[in-house]
PDB file of N, CA and C in Angstrom:
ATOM      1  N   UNK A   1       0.844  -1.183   0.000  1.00  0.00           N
ATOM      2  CA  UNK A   1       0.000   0.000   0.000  1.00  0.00           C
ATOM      3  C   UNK A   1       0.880   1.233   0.000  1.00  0.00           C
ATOM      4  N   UNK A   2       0.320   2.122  -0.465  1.00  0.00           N
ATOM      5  CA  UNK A   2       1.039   3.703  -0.458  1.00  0.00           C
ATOM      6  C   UNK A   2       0.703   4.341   0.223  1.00  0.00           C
ATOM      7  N   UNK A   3      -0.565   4.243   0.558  1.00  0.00           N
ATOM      8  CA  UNK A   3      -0.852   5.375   1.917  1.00  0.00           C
ATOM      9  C   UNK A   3      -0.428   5.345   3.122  1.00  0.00           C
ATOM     10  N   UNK A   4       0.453   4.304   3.514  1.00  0.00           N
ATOM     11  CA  UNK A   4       1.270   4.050   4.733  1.00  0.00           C
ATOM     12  C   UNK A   4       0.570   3.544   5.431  1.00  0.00           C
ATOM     13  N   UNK A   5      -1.082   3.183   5.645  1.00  0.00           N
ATOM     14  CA  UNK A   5      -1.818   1.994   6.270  1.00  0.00           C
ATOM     15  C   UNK A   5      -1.337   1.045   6.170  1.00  0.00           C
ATOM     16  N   UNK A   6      -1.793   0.026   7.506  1.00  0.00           N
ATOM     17  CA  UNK A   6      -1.447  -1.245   7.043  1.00  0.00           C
ATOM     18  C   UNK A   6      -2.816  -1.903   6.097  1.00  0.00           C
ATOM     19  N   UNK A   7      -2.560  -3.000   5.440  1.00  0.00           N
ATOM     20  CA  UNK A   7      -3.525  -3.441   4.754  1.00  0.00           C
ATOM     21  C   UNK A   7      -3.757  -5.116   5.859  1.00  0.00           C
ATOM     22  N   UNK A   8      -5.189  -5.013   5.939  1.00  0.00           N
ATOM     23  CA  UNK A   8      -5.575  -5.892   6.981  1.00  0.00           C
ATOM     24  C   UNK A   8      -5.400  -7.272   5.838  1.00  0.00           C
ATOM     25  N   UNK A   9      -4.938  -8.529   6.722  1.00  0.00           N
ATOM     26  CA  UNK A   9      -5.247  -9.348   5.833  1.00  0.00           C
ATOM     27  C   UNK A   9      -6.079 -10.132   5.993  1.00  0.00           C
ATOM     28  N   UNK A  10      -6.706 -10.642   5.052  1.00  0.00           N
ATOM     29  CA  UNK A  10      -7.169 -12.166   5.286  1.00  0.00           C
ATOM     30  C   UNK A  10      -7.462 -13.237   5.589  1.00  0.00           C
ATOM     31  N   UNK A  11      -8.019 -13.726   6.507  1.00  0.00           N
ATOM     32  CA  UNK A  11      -7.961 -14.946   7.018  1.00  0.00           C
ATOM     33  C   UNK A  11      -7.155 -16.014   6.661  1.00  0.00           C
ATOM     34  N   UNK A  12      -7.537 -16.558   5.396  1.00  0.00           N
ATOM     35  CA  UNK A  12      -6.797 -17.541   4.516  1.00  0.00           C
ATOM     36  C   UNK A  12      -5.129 -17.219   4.124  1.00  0.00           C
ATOM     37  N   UNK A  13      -5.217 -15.340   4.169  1.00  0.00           N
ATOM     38  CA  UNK A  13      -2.873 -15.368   3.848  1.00  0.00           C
ATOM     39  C   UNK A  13      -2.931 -15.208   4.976  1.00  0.00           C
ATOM     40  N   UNK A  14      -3.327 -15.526   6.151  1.00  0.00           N
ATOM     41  CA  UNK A  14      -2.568 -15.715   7.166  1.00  0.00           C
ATOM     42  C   UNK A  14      -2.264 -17.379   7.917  1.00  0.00           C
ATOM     43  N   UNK A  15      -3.349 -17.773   7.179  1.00  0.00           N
ATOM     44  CA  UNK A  15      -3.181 -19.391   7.613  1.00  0.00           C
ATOM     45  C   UNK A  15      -3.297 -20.324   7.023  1.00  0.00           C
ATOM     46  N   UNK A  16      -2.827 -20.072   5.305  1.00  0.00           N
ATOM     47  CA  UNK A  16      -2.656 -21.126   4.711  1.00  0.00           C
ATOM     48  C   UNK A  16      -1.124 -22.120   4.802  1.00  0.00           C
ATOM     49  N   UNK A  17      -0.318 -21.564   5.755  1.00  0.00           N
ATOM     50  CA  UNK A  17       0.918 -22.251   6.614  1.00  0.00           C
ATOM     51  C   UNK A  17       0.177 -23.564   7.004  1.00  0.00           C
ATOM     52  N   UNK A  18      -0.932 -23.409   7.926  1.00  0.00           N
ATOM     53  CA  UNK A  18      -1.730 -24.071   8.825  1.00  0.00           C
ATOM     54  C   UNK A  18      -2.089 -25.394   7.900  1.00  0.00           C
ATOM     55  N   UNK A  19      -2.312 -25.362   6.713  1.00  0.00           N
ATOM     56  CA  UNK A  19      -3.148 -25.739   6.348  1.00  0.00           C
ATOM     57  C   UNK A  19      -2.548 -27.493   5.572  1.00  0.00           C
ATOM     58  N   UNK A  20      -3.065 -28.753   5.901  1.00  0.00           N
ATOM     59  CA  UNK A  20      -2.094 -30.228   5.517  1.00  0.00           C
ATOM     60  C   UNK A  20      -1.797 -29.996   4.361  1.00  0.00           C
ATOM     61  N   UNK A  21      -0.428 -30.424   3.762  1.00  0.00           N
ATOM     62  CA  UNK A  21      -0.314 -30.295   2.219  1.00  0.00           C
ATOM     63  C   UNK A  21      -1.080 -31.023   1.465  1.00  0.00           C
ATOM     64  N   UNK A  22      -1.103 -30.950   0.235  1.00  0.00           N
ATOM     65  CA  UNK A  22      -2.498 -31.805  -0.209  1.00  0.00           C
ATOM     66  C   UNK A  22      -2.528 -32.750  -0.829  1.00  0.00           C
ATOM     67  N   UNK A  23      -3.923 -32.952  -0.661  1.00  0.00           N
ATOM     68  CA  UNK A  23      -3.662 -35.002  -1.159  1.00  0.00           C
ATOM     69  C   UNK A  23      -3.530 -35.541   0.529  1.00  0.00           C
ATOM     70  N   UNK A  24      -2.851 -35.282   1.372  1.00  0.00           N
ATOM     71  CA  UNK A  24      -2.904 -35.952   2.436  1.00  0.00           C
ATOM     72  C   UNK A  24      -3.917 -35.836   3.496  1.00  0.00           C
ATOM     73  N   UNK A  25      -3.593 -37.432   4.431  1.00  0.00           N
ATOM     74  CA  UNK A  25      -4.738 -37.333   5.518  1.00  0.00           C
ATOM     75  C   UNK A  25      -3.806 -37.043   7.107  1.00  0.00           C
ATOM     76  N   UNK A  26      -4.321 -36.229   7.236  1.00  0.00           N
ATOM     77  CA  UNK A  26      -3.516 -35.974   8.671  1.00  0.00           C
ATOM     78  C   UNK A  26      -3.410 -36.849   9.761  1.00  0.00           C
ATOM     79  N   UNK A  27      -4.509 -37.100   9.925  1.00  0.00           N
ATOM     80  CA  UNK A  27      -5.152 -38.038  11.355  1.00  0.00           C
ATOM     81  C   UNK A  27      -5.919 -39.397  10.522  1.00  0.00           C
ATOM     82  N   UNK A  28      -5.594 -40.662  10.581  1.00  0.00           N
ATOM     83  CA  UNK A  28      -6.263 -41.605   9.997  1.00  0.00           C
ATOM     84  C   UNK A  28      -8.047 -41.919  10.938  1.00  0.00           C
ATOM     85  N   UNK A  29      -8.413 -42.817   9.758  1.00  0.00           N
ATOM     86  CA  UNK A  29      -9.560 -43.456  10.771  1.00  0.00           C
ATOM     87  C   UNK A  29     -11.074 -41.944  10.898  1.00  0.00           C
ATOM     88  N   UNK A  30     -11.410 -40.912  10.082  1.00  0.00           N
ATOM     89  CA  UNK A  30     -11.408 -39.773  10.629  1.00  0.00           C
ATOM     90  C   UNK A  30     -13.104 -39.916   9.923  1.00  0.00           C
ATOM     91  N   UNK A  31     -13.356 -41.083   9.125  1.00  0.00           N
ATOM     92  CA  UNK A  31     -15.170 -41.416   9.103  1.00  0.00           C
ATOM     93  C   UNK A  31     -15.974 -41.599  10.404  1.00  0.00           C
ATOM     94  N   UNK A  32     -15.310 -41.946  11.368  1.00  0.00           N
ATOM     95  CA  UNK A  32     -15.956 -42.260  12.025  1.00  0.00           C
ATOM     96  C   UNK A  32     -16.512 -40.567  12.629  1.00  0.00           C
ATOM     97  N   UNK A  33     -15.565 -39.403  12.462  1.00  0.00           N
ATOM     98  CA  UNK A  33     -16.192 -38.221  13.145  1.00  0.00           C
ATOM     99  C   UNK A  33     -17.306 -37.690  12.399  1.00  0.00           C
ATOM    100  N   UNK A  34     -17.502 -37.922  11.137  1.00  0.00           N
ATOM    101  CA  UNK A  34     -18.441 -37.409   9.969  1.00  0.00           C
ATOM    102  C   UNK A  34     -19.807 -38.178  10.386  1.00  0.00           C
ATOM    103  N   UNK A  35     -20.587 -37.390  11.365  1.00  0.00           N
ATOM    104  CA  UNK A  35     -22.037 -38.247  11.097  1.00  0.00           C
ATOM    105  C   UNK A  35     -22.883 -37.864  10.468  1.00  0.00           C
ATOM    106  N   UNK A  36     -23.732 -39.186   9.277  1.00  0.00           N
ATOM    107  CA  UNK A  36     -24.126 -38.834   7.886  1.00  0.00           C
ATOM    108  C   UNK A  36     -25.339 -38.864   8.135  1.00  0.00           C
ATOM    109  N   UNK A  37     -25.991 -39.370  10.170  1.00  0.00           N
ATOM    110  CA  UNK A  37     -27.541 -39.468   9.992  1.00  0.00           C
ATOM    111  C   UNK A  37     -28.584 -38.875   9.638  1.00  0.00           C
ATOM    112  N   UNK A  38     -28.172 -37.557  10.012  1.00  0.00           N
ATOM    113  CA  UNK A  38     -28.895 -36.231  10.136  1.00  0.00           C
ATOM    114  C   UNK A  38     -29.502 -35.960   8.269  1.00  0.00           C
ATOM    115  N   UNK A  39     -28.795 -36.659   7.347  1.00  0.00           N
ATOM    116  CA  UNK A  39     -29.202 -36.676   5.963  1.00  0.00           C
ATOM    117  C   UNK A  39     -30.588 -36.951   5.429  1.00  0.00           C
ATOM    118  N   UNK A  40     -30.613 -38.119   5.970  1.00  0.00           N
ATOM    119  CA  UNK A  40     -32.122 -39.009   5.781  1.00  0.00           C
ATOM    120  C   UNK A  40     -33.648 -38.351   6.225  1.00  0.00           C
ATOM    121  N   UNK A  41     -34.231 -38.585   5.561  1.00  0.00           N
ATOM    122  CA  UNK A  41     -35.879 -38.224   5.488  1.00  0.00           C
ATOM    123  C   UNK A  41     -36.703 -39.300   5.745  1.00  0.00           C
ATOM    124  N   UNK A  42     -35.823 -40.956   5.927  1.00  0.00           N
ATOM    125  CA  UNK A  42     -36.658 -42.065   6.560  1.00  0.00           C
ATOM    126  C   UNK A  42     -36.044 -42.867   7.190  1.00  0.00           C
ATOM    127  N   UNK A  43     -36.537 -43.557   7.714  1.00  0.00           N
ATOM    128  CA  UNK A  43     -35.267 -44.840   8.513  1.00  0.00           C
ATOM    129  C   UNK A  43     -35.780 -45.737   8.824  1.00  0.00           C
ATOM    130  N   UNK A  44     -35.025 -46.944   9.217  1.00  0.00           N
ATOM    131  CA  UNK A  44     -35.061 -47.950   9.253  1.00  0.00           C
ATOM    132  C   UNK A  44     -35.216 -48.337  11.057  1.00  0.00           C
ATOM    133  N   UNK A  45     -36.818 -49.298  10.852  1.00  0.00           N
ATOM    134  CA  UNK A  45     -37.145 -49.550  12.144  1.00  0.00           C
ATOM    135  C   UNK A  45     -36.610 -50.857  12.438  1.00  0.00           C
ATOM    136  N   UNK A  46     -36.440 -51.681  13.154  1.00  0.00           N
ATOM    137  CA  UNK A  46     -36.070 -52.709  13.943  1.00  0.00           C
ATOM    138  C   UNK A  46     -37.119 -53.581  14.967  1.00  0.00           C
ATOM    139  N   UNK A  47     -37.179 -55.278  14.644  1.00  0.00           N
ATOM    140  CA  UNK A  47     -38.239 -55.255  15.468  1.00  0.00           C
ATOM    141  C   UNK A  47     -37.032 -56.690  15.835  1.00  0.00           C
ATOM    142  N   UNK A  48     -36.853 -56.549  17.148  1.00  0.00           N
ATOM    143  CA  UNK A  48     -36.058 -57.661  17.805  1.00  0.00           C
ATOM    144  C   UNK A  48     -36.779 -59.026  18.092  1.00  0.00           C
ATOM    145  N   UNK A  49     -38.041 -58.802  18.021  1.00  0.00           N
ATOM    146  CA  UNK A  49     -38.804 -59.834  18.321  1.00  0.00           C
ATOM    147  C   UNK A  49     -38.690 -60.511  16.813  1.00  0.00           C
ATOM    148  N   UNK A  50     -38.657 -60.133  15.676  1.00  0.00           N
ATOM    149  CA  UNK A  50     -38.876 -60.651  14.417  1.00  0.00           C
ATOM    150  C   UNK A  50     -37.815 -61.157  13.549  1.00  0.00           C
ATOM    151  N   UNK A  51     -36.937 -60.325  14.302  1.00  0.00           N
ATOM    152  CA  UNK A  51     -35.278 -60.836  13.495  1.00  0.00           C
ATOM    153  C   UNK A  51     -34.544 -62.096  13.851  1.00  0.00           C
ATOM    154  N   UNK A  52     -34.686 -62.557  12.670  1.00  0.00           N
ATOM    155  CA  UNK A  52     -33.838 -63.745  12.353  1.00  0.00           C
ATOM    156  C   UNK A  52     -32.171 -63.537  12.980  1.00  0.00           C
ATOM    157  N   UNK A  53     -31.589 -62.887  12.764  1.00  0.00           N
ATOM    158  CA  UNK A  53     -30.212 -62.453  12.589  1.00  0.00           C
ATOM    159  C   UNK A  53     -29.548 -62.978  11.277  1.00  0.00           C
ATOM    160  N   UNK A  54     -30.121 -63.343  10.464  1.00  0.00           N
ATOM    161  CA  UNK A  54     -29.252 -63.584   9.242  1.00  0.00           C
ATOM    162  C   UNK A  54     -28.090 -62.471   9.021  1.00  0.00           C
ATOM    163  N   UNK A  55     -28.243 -61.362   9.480  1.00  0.00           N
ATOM    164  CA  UNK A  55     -27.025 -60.127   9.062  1.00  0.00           C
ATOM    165  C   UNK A  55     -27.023 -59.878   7.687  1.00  0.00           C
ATOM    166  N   UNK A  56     -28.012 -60.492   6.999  1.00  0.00           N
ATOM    167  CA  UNK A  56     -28.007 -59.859   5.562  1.00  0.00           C
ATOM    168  C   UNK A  56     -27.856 -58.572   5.567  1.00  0.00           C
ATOM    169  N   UNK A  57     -28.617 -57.747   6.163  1.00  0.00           N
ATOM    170  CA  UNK A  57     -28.392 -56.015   6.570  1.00  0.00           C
ATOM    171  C   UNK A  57     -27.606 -56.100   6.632  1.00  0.00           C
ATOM    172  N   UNK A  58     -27.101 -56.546   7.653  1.00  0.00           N
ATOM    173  CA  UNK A  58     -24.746 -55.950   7.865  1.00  0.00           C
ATOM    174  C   UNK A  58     -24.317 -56.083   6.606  1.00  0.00           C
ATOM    175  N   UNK A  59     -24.512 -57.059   5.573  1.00  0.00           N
ATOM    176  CA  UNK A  59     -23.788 -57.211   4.488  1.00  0.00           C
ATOM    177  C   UNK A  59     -24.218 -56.428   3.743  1.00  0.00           C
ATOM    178  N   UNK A  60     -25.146 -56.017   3.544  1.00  0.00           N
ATOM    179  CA  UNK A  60     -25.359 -55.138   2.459  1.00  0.00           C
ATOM    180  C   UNK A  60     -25.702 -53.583   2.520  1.00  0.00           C
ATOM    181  N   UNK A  61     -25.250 -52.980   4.546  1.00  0.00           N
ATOM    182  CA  UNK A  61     -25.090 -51.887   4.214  1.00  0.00           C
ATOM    183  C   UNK A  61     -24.253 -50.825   4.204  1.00  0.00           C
ATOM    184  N   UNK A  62     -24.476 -49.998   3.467  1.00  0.00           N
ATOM    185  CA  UNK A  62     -22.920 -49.229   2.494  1.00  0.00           C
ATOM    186  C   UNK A  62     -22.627 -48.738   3.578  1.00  0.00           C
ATOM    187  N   UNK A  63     -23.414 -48.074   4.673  1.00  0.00           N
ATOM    188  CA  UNK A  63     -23.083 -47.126   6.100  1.00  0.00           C
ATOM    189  C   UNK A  63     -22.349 -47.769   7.281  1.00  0.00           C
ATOM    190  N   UNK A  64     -22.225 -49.225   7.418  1.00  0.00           N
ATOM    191  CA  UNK A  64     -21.569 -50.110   8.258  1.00  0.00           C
ATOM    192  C   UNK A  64     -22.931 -49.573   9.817  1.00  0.00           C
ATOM    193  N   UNK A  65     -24.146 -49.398   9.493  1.00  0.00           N
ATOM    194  CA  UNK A  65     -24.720 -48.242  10.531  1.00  0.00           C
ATOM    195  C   UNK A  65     -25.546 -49.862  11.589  1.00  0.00           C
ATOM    196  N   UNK A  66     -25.380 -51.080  10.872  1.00  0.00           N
ATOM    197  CA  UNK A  66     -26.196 -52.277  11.819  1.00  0.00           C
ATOM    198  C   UNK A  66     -25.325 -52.569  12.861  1.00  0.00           C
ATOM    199  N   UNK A  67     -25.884 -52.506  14.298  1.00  0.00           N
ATOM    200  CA  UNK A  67     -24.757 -52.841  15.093  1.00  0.00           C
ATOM    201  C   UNK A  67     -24.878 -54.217  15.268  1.00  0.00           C
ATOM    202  N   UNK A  68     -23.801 -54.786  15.863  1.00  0.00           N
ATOM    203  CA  UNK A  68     -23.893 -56.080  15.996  1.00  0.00           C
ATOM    204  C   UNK A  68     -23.142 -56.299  17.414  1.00  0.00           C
ATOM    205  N   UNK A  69     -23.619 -57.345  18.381  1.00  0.00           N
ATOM    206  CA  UNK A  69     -22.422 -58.168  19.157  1.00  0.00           C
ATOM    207  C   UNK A  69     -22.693 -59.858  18.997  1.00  0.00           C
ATOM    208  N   UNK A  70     -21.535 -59.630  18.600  1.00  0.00           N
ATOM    209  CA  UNK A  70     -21.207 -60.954  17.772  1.00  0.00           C
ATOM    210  C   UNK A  70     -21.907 -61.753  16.918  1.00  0.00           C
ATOM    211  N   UNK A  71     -22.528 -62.538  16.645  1.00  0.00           N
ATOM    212  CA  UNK A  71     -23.377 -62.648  15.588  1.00  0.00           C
ATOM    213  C   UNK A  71     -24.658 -62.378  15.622  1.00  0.00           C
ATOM    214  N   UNK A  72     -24.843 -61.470  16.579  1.00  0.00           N
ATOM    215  CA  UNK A  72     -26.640 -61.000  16.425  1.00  0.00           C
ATOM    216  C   UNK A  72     -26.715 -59.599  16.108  1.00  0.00           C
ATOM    217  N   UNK A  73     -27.879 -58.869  15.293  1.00  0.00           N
ATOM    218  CA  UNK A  73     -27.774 -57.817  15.160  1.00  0.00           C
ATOM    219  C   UNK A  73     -28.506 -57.458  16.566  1.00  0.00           C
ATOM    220  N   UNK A  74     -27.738 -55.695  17.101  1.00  0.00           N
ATOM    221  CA  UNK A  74     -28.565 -55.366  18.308  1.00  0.00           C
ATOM    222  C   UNK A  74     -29.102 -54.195  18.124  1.00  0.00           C
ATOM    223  N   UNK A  75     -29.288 -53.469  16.836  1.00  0.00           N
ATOM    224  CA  UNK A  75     -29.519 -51.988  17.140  1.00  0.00           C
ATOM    225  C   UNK A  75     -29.057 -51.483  15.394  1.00  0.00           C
ATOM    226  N   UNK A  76     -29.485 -50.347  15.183  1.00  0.00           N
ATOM    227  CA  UNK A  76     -28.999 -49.416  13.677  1.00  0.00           C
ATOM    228  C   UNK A  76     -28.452 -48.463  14.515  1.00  0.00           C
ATOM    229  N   UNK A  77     -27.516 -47.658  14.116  1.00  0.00           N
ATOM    230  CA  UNK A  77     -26.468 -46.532  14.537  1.00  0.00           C
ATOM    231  C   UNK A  77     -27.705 -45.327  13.678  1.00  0.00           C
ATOM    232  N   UNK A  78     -28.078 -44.674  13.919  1.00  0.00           N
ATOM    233  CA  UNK A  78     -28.867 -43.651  13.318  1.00  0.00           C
ATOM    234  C   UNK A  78     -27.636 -42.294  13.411  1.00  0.00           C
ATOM    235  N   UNK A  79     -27.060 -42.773  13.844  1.00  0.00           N
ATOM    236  CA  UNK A  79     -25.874 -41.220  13.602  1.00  0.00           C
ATOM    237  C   UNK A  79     -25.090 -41.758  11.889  1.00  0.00           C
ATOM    238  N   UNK A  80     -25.172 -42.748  11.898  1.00  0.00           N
ATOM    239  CA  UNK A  80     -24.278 -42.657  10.346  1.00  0.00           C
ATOM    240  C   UNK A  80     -25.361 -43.297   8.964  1.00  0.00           C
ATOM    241  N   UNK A  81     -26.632 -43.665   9.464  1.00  0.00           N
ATOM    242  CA  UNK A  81     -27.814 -44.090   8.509  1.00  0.00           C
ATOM    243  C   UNK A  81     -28.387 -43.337   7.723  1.00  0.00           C
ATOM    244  N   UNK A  82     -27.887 -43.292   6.131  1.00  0.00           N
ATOM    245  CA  UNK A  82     -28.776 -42.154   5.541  1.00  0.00           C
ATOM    246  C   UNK A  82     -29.704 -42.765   4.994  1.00  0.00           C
ATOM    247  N   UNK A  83     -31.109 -43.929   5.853  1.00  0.00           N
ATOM    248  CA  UNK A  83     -32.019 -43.831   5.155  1.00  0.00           C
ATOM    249  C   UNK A  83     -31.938 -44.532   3.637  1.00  0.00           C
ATOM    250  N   UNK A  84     -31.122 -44.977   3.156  1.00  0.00           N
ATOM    251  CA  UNK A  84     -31.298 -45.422   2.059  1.00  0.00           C
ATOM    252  C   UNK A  84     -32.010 -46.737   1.661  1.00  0.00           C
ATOM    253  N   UNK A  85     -32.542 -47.660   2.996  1.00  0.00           N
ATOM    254  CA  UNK A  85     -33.781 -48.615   2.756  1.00  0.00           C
ATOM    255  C   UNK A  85     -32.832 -50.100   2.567  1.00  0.00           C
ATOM    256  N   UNK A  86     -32.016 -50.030   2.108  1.00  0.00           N
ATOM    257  CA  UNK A  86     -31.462 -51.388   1.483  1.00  0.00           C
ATOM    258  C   UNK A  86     -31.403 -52.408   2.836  1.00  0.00           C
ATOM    259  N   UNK A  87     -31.523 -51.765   3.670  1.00  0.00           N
ATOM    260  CA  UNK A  87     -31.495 -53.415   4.623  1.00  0.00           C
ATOM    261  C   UNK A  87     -32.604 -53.857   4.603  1.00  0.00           C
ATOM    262  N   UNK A  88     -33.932 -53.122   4.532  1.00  0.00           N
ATOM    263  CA  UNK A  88     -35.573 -53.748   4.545  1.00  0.00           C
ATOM    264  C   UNK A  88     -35.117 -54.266   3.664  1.00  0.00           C
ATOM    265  N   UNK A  89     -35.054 -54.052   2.135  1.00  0.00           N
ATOM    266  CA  UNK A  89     -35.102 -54.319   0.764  1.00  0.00           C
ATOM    267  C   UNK A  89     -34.863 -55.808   0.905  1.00  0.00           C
ATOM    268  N   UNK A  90     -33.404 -55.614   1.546  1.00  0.00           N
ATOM    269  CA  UNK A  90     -32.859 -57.878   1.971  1.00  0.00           C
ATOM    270  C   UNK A  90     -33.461 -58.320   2.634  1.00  0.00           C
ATOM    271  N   UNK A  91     -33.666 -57.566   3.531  1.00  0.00           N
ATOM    272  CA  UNK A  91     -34.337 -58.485   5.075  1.00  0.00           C
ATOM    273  C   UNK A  91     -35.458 -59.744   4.238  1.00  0.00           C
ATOM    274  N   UNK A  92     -35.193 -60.391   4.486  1.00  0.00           N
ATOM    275  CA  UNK A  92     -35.841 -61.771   4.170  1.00  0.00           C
ATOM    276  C   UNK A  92     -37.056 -61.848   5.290  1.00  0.00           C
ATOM    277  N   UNK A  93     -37.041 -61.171   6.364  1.00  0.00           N
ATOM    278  CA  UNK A  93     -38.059 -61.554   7.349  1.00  0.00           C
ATOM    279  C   UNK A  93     -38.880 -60.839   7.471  1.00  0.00           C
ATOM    280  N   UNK A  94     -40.095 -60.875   7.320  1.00  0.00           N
ATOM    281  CA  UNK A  94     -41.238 -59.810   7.162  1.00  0.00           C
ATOM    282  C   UNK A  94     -41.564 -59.305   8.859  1.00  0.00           C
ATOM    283  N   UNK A  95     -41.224 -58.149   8.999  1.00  0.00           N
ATOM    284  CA  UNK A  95     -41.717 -57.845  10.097  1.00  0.00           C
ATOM    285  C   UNK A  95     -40.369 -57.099  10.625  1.00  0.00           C
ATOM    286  N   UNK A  96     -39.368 -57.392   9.998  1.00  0.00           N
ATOM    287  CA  UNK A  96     -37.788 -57.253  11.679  1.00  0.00           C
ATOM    288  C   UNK A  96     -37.451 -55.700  10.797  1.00  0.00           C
ATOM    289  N   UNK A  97     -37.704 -55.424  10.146  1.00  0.00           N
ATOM    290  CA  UNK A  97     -37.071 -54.023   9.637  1.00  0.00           C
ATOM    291  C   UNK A  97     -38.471 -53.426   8.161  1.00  0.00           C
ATOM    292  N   UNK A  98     -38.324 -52.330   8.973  1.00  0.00           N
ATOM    293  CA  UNK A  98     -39.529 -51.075   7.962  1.00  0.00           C
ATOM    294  C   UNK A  98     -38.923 -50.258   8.015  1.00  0.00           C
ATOM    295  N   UNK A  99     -39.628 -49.187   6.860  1.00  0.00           N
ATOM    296  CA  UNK A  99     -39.044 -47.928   6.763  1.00  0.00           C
ATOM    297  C   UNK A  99     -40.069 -46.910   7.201  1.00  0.00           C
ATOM    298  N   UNK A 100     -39.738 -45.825   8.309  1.00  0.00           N
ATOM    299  CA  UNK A 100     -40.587 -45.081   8.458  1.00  0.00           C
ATOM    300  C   UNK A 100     -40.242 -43.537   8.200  1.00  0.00           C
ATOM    301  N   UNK A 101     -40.813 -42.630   8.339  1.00  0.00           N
ATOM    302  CA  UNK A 101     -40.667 -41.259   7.963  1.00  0.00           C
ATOM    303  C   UNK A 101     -39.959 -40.412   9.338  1.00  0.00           C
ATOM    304  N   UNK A 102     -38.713 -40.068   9.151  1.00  0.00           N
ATOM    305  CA  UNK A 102     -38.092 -39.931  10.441  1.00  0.00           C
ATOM    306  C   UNK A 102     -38.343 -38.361  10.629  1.00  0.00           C
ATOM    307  N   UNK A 103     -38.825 -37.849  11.453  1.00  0.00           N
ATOM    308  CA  UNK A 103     -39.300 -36.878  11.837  1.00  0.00           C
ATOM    309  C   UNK A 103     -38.583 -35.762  12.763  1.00  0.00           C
ATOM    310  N   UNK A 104     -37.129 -36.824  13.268  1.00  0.00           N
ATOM    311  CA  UNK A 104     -35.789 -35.434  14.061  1.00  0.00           C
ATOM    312  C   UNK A 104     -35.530 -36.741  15.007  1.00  0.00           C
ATOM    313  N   UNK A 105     -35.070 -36.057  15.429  1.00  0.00           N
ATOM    314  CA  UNK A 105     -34.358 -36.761  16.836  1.00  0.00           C
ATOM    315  C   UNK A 105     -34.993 -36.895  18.186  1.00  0.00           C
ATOM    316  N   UNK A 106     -35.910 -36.035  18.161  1.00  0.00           N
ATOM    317  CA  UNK A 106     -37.099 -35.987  19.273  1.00  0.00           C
ATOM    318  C   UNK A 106     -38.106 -36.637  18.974  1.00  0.00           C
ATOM    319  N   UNK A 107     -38.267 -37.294  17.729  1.00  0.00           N
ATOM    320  CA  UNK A 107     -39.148 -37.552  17.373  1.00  0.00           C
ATOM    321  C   UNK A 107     -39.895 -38.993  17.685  1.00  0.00           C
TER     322      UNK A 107
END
């Protein structure tokens, strides 16, 4: 500058030092902080009384969101479930998984 002010800078020229070089991952393992539940407009109900445990769900969903201890399913992770239906779709057992209209978290 010429007027002998300083010129304020930027957020970004001051901390693109800060910033990982690129292409790289800093901290591994770092899906697990990204939760994708909040996406979905329906979800997937669970009826423990009806489930087989075949785990067909575990296998076929893209979100890893069916919990399991040890070979039984116990629960869907609704923090990483976007709703996309495909475990009803397998579920072979009429009754252990529906899709309903998820309405929030209070809901």
């Amino acid at each position: 500058m010429t007027d002998g002010k300083s010129t304020p800078q930027l957020e970004w020229e001051r901390s693109w030092q800060k910033l990982p070089r690129g292409g790289s991952i800093p901290v591994g393992g770092t899906s697990r902080a990204y939760l994708t539940g909040g996406w979905r407009s329906s979800k997937p109900v669970w009826d423990a009384s009806a489930c087989s445990h075949c785990l067909l769900c575990w296998v076929y969903c893209p979100d890893s969101a069916i919990l399991l201890d040890g070979v039984k399913m116990v629960g869907i992770s609704y923090d990483y479930c976007k709703g996309c239906g495909v475990c009803v779709h397998e579920c072979p057992t009429e009754g252990a998984l529906a899709m309903v209209q998820d309405d929030g978290p209070d809901a």
